[in-house]
C-alpha atoms as a PDB file:
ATOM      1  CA  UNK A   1       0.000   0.000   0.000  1.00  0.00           C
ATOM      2  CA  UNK A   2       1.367   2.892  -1.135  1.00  0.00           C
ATOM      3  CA  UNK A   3       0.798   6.403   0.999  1.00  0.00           C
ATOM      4  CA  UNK A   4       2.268  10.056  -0.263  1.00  0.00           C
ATOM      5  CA  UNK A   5       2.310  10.755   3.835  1.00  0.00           C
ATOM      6  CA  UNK A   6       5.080   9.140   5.672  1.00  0.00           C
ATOM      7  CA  UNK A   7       2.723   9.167   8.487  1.00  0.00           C
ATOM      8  CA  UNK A   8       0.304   6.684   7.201  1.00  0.00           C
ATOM      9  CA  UNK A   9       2.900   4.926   5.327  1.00  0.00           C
ATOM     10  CA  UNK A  10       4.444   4.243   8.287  1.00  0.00           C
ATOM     11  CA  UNK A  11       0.821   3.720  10.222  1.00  0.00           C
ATOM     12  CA  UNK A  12       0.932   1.042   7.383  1.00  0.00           C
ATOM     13  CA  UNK A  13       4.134  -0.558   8.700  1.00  0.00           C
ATOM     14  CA  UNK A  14       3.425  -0.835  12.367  1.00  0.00           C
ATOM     15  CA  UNK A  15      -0.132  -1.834  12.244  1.00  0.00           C
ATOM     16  CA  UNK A  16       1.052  -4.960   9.494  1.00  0.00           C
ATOM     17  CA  UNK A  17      -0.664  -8.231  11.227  1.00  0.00           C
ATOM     18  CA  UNK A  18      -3.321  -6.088  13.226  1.00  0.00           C
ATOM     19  CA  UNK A  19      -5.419  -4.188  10.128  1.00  0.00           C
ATOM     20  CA  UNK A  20      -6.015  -4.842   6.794  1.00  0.00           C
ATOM     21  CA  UNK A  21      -6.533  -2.186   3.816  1.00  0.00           C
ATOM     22  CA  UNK A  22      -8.623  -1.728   1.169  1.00  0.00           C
ATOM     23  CA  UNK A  23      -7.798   0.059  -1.536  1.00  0.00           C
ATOM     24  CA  UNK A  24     -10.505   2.335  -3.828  1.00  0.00           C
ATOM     25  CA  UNK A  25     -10.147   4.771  -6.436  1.00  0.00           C
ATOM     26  CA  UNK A  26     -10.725   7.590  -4.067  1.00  0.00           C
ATOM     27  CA  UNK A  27     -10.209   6.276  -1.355  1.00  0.00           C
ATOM     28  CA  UNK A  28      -8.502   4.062   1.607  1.00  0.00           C
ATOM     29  CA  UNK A  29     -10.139   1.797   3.958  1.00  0.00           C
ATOM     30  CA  UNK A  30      -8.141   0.708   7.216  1.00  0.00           C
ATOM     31  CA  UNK A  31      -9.931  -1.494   9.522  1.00  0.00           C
ATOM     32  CA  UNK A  32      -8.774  -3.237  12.851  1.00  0.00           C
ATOM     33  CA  UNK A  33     -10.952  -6.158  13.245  1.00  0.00           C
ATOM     34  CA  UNK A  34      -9.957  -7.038  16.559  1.00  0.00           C
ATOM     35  CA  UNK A  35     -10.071  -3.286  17.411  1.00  0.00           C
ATOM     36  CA  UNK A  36     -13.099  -2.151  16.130  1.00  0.00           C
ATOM     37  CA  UNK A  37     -13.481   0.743  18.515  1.00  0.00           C
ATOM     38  CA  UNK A  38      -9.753   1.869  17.975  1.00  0.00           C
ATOM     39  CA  UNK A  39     -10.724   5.160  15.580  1.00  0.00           C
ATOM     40  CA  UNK A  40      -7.118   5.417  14.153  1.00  0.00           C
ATOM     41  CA  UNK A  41      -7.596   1.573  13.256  1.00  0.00           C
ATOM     42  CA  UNK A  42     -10.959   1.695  11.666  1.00  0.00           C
ATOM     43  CA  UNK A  43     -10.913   4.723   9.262  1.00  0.00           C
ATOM     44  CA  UNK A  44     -11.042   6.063   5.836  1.00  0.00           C
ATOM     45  CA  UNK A  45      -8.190   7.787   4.319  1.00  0.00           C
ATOM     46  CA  UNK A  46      -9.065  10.232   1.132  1.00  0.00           C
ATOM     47  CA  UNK A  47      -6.585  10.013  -1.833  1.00  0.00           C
ATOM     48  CA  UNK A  48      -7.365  13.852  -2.754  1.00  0.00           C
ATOM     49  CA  UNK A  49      -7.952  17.256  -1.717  1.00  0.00           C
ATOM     50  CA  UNK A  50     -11.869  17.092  -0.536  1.00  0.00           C
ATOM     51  CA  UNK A  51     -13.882  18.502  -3.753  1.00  0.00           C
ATOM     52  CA  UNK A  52     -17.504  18.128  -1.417  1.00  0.00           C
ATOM     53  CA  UNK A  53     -15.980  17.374   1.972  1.00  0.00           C
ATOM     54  CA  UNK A  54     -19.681  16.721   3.437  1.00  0.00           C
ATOM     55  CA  UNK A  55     -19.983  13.782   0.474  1.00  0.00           C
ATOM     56  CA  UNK A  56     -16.154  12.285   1.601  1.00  0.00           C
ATOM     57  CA  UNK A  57     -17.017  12.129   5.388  1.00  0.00           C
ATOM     58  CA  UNK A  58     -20.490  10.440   4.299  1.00  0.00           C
ATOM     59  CA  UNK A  59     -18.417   7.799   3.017  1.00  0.00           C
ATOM     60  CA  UNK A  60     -17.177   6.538   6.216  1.00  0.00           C
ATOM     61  CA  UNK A  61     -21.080   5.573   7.333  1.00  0.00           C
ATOM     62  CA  UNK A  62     -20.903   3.647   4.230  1.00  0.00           C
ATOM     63  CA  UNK A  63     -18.016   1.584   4.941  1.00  0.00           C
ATOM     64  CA  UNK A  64     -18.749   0.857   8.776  1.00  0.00           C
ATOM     65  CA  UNK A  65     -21.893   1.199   8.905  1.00  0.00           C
ATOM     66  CA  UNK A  66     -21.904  -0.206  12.350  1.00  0.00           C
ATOM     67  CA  UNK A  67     -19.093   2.381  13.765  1.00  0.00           C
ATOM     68  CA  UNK A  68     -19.337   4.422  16.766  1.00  0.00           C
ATOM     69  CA  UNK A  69     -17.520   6.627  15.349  1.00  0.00           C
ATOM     70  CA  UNK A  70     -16.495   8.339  12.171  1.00  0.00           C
ATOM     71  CA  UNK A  71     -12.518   9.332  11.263  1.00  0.00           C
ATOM     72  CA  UNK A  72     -11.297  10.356   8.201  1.00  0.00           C
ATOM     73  CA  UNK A  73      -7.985  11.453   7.024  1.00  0.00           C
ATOM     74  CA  UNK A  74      -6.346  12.854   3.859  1.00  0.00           C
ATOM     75  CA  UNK A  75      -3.721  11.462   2.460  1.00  0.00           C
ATOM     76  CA  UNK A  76      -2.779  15.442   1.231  1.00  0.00           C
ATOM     77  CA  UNK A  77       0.281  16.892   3.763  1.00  0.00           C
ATOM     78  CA  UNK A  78      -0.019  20.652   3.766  1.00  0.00           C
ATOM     79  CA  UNK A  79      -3.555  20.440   3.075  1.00  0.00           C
ATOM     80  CA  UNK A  80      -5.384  24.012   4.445  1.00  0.00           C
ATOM     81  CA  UNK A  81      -7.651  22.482   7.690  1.00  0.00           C
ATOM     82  CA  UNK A  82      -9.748  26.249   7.802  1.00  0.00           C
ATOM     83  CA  UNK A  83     -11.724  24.989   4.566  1.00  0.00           C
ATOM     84  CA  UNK A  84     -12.611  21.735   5.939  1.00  0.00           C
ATOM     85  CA  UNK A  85     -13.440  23.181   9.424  1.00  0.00           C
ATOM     86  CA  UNK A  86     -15.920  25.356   8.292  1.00  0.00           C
ATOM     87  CA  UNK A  87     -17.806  22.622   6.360  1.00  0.00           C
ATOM     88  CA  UNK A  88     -17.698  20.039   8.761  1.00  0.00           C
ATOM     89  CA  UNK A  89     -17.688  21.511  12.519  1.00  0.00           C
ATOM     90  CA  UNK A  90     -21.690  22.751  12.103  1.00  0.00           C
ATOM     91  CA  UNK A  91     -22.280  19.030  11.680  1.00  0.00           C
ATOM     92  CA  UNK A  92     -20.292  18.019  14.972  1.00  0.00           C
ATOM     93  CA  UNK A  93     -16.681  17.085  13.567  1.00  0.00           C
ATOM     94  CA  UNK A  94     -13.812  18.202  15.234  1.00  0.00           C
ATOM     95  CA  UNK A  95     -11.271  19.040  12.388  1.00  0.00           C
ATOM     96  CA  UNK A  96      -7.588  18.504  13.391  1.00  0.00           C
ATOM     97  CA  UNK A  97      -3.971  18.493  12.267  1.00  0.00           C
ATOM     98  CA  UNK A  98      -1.339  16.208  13.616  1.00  0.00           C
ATOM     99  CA  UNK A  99       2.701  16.920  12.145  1.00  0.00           C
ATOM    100  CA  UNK A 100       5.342  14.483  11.689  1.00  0.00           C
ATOM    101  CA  UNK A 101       8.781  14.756  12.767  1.00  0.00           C
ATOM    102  CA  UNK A 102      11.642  13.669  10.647  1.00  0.00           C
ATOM    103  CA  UNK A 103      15.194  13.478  11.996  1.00  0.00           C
ATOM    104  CA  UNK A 104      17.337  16.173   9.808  1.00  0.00           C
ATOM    105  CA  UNK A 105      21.225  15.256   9.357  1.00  0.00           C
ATOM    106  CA  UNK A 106      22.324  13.820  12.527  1.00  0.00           C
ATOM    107  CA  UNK A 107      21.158  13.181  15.861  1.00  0.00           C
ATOM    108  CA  UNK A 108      22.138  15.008  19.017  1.00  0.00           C
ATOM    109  CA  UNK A 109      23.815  12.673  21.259  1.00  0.00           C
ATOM    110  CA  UNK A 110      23.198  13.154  24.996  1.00  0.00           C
ATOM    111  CA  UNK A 111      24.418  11.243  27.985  1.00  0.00           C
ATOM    112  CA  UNK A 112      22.263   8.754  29.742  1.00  0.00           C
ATOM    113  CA  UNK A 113      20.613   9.490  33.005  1.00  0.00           C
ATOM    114  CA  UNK A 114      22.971   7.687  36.113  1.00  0.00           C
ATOM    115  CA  UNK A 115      20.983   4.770  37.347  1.00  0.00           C
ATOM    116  CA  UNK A 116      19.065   4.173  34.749  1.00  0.00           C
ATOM    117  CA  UNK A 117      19.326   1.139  32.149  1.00  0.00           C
ATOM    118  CA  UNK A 118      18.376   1.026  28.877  1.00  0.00           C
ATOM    119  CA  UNK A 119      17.381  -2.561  27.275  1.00  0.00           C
ATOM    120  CA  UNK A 120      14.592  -3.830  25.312  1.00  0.00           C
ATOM    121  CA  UNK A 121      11.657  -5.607  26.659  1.00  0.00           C
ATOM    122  CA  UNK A 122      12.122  -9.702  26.622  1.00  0.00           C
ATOM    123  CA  UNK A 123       9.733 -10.971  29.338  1.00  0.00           C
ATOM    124  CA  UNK A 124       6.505 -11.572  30.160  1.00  0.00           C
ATOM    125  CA  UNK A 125       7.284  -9.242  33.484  1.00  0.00           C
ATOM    126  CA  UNK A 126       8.799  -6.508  30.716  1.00  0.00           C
ATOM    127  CA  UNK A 127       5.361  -6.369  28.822  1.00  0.00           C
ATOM    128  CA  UNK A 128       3.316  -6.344  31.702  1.00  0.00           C
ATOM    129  CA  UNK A 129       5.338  -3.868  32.967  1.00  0.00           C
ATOM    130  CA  UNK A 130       4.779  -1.976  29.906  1.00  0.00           C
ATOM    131  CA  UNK A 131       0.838  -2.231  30.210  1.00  0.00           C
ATOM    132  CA  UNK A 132       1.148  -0.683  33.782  1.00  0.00           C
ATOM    133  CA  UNK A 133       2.902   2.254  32.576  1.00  0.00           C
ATOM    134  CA  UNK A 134       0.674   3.357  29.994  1.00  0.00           C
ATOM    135  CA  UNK A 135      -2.194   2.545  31.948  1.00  0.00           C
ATOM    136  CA  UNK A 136      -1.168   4.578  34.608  1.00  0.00           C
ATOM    137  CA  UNK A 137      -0.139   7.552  32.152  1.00  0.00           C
ATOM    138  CA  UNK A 138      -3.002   7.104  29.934  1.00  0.00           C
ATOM    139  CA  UNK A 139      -5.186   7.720  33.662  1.00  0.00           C
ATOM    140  CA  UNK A 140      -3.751  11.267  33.517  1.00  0.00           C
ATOM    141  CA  UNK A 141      -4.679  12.095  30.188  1.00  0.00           C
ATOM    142  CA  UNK A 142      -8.230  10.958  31.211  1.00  0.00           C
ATOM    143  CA  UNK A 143      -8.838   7.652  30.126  1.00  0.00           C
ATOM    144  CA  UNK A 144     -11.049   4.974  31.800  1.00  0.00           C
ATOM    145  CA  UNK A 145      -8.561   2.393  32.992  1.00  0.00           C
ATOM    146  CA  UNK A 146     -11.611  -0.374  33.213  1.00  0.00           C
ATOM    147  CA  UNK A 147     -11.508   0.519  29.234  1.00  0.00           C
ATOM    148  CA  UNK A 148      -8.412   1.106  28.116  1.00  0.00           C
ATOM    149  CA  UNK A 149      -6.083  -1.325  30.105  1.00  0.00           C
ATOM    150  CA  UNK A 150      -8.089  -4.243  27.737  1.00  0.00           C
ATOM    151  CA  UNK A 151      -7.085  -2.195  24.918  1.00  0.00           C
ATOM    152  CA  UNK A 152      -3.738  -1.961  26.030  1.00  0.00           C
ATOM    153  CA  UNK A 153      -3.197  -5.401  26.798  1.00  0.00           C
ATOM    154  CA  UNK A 154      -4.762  -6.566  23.201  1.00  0.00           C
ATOM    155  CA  UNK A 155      -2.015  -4.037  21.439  1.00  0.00           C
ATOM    156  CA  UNK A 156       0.839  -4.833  23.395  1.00  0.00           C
ATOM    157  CA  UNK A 157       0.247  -8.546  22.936  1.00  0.00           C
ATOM    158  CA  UNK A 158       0.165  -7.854  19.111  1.00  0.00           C
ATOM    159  CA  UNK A 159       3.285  -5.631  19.414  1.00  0.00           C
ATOM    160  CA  UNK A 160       5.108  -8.325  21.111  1.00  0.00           C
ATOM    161  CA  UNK A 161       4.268 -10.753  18.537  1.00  0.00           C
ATOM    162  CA  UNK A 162       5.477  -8.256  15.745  1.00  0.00           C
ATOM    163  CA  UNK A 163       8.878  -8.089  17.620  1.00  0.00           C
ATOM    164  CA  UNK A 164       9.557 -11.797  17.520  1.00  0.00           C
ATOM    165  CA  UNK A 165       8.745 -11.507  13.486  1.00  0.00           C
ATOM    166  CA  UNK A 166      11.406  -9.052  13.269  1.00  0.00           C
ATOM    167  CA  UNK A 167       9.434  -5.945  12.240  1.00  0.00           C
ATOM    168  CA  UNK A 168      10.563  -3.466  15.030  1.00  0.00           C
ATOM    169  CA  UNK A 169      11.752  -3.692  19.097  1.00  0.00           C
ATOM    170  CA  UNK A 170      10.628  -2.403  22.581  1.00  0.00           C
ATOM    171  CA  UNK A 171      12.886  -0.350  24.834  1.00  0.00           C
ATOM    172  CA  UNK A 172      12.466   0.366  28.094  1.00  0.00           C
ATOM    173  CA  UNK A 173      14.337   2.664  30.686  1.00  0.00           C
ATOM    174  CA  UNK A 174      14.260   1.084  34.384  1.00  0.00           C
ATOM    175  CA  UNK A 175      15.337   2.545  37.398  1.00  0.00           C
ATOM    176  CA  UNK A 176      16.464  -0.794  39.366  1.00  0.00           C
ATOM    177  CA  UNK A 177      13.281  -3.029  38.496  1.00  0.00           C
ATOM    178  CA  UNK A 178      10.701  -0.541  37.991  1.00  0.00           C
ATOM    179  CA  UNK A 179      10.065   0.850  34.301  1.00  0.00           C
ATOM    180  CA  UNK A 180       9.965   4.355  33.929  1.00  0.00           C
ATOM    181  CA  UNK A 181      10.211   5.070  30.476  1.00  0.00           C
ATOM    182  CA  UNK A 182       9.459   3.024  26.918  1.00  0.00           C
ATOM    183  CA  UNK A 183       9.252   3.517  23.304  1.00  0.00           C
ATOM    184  CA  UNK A 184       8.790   1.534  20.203  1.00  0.00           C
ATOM    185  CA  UNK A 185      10.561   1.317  16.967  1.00  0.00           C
ATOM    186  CA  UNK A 186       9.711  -0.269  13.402  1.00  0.00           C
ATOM    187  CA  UNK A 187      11.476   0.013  10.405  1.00  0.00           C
ATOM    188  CA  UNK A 188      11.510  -1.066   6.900  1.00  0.00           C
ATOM    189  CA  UNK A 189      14.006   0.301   4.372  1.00  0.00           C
ATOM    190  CA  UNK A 190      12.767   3.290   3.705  1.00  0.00           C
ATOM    191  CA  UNK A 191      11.434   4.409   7.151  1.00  0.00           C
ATOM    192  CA  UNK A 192      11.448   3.915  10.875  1.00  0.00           C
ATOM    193  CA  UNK A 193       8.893   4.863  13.100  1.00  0.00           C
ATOM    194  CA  UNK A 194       8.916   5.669  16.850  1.00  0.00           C
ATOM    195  CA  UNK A 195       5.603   4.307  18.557  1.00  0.00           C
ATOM    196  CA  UNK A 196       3.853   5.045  22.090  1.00  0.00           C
ATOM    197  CA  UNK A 197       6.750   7.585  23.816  1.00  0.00           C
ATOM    198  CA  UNK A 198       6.483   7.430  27.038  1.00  0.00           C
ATOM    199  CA  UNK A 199       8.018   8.665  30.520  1.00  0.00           C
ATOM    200  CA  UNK A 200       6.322   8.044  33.846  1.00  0.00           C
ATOM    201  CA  UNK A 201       5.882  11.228  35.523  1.00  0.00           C
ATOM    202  CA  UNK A 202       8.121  10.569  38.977  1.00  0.00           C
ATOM    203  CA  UNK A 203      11.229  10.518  36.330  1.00  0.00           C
ATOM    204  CA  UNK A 204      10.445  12.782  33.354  1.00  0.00           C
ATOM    205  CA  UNK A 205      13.111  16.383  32.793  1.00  0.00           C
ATOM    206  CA  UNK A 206      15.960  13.578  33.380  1.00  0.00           C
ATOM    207  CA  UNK A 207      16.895  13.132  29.976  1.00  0.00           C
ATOM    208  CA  UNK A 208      15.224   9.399  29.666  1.00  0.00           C
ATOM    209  CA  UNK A 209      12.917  10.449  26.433  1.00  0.00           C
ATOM    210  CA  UNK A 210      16.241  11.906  25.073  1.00  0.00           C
ATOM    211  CA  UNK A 211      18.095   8.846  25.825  1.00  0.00           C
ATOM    212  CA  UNK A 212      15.506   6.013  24.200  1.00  0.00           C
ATOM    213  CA  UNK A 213      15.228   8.366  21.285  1.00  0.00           C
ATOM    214  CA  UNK A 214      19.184   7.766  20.629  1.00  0.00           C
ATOM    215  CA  UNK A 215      19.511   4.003  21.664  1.00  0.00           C
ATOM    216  CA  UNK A 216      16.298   3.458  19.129  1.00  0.00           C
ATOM    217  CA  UNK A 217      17.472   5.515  16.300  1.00  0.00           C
ATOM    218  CA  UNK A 218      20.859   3.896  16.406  1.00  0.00           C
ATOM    219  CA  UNK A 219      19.297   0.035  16.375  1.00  0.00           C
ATOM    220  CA  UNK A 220      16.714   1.101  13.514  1.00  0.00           C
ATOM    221  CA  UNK A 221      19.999   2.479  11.299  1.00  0.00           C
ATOM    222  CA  UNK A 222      22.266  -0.262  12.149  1.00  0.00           C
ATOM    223  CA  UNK A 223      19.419  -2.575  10.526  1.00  0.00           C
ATOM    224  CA  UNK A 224      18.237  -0.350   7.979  1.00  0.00           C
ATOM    225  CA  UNK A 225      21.060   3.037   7.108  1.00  0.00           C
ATOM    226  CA  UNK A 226      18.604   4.158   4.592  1.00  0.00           C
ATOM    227  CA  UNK A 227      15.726   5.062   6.678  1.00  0.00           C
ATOM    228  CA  UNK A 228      13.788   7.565   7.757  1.00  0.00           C
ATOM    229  CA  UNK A 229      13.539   8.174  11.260  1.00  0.00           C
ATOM    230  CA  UNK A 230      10.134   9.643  12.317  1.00  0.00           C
ATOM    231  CA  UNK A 231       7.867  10.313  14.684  1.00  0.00           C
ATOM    232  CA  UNK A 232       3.994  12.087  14.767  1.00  0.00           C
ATOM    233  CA  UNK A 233       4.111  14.198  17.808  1.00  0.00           C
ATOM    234  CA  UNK A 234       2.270  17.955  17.654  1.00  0.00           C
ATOM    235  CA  UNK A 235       5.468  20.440  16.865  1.00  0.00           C
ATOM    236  CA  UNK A 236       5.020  22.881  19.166  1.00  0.00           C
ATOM    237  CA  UNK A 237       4.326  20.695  22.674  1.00  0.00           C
ATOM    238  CA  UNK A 238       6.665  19.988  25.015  1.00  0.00           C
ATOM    239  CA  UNK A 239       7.349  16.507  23.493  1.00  0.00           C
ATOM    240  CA  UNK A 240       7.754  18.482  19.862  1.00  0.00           C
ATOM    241  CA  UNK A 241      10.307  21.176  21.354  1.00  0.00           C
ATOM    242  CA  UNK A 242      12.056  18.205  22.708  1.00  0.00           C
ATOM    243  CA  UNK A 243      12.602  16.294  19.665  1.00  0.00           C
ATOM    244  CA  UNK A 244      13.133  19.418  17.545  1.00  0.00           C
ATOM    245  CA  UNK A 245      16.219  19.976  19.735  1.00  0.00           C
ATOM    246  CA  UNK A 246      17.377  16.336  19.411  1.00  0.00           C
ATOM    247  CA  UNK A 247      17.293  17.182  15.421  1.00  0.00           C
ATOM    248  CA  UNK A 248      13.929  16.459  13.802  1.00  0.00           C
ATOM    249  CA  UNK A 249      12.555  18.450  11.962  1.00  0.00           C
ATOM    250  CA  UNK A 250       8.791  18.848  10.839  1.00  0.00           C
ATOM    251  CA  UNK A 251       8.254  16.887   7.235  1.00  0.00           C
ATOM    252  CA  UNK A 252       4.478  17.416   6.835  1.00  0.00           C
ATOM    253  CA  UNK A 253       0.978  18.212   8.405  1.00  0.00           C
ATOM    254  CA  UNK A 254      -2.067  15.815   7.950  1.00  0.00           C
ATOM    255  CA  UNK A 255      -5.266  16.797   8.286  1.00  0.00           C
ATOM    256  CA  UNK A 256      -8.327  14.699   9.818  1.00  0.00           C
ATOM    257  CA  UNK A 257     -11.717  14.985  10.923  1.00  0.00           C
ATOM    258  CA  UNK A 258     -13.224  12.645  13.622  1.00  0.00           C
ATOM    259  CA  UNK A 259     -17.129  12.596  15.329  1.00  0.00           C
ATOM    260  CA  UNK A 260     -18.697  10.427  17.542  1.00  0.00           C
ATOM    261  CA  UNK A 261     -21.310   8.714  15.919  1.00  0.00           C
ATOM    262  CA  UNK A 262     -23.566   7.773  19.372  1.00  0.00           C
END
């Protein structure tokens, strides 16, 4: 499946095993199976600029007709959102842009944190590990933890499987035997792709983020020199400013439109 974005190509990449695509004339159609309340799983992704945007966004009732939702992207980088926003927020859709991040020349290099150790994830204790973290940073952002911890569990357990095929690796920071910071990485040749960042709040302005960004980068190239790293994070928060300083630079801006349905 070929994407102009290197966002949802590389969507493409790390969701390989968990969603399937269907490809249309105008269109894209991603769905999760197993997931089929994950709204970045189960979505439809427009080849071109949005001629009747109203007639686009219809299409997504067509193709899940049973979704609780509705997202749609465009697979358009540097598309204008203001057009879009006026059309679609009177009927309830929050119109958004989300920017990826693409490392520029070199990577700063930074010094790890004392006490801390860097590995990848191998256990059963590792990935359950991993679970508890986002669970418990996913509860400050909001989430329901009777929800989202079953989510959580189903795509780590699919992660872990894509690791032993090869496709990408986990790495964790721990402080003695307690994780306190993760991140993913897949790769193909042409890009790799930084998944699910992630610093527990008791250790975060140490320099851990930094630290996995380096170790992750440098596995991802010594498999693959000629890729890409990247990563979609929103340019101008806290994570962006970090990872702007560590040498990425911002490659392009999607644009997407989500509503509930219910």
């Amino acid at each position: 499946m070929k994407f102009r974005s290197l966002a949802l190509a590389s969507d493409a990449l790390v969701m390989q095993g968990q969603s399937v695509f269907e490809a249309y004339e105008d269109r894209v159609v991603m769905r999760t199976p197993d997931e089929p309340d994950y709204w970045h799983g189960n979505l439809i992704i427009m080849k071109y600029p949005p001629g009747d945007a109203l007639a686009q966004v219809s299409q997504f009732q067509t193709d899940f007709p049973d979704a609780t939702h509705r997202t749609i992207i465009w697979d358009v980088p540097g598309l204008d959102p203001a057009p879009l926003a006026a059309t679609l927020t009177p009927h309830g859709y929050e119109v958004g842009t989300s920017d990826t991040l693409a490392l520029g020349d070199k990577m700063q290099d930074v010094r790890r944190p004392e006490g801390i150790i860097f590995r990848t994830l191998n256990s059963d204790a590792d990935w359950t590990a991993l679970t508890d973290l986002q669970a418990e940073i996913a509860l400050e952002d909001g989430y329901d933890p009777k929800l989202h911890t079953p989510f959580l569990q189903r795509r780590n357990t699919a992660r872990r499987e894509q690791v032993a095929d090869g496709m990408g690796a986990w790495f964790g920071a721990f402080d003695g035997s307690i994780l306190v910071g993760s991140m993913g990485m897949f790769h193909d040749d042409r890009i790799a792709r930084y998944q699910a960042v992630e610093t527990r709040a008791s250790h975060r302005r140490r320099g851990i983020c930094a630290a996995l960004l380096v170790q992750a980068a440098k596995w991802a190239l010594g498999r693959a020199p000629k890729a890409r790293p990247i990563i979609v994070a929103e340019a101008k928060s806290d994570a962006g400013r970090l990872y702007r300083r560590m040498g990425f630079r911002i490659a392009e801006t999607l644009v997407e439109a989500t509503k509930p349905s219910y």
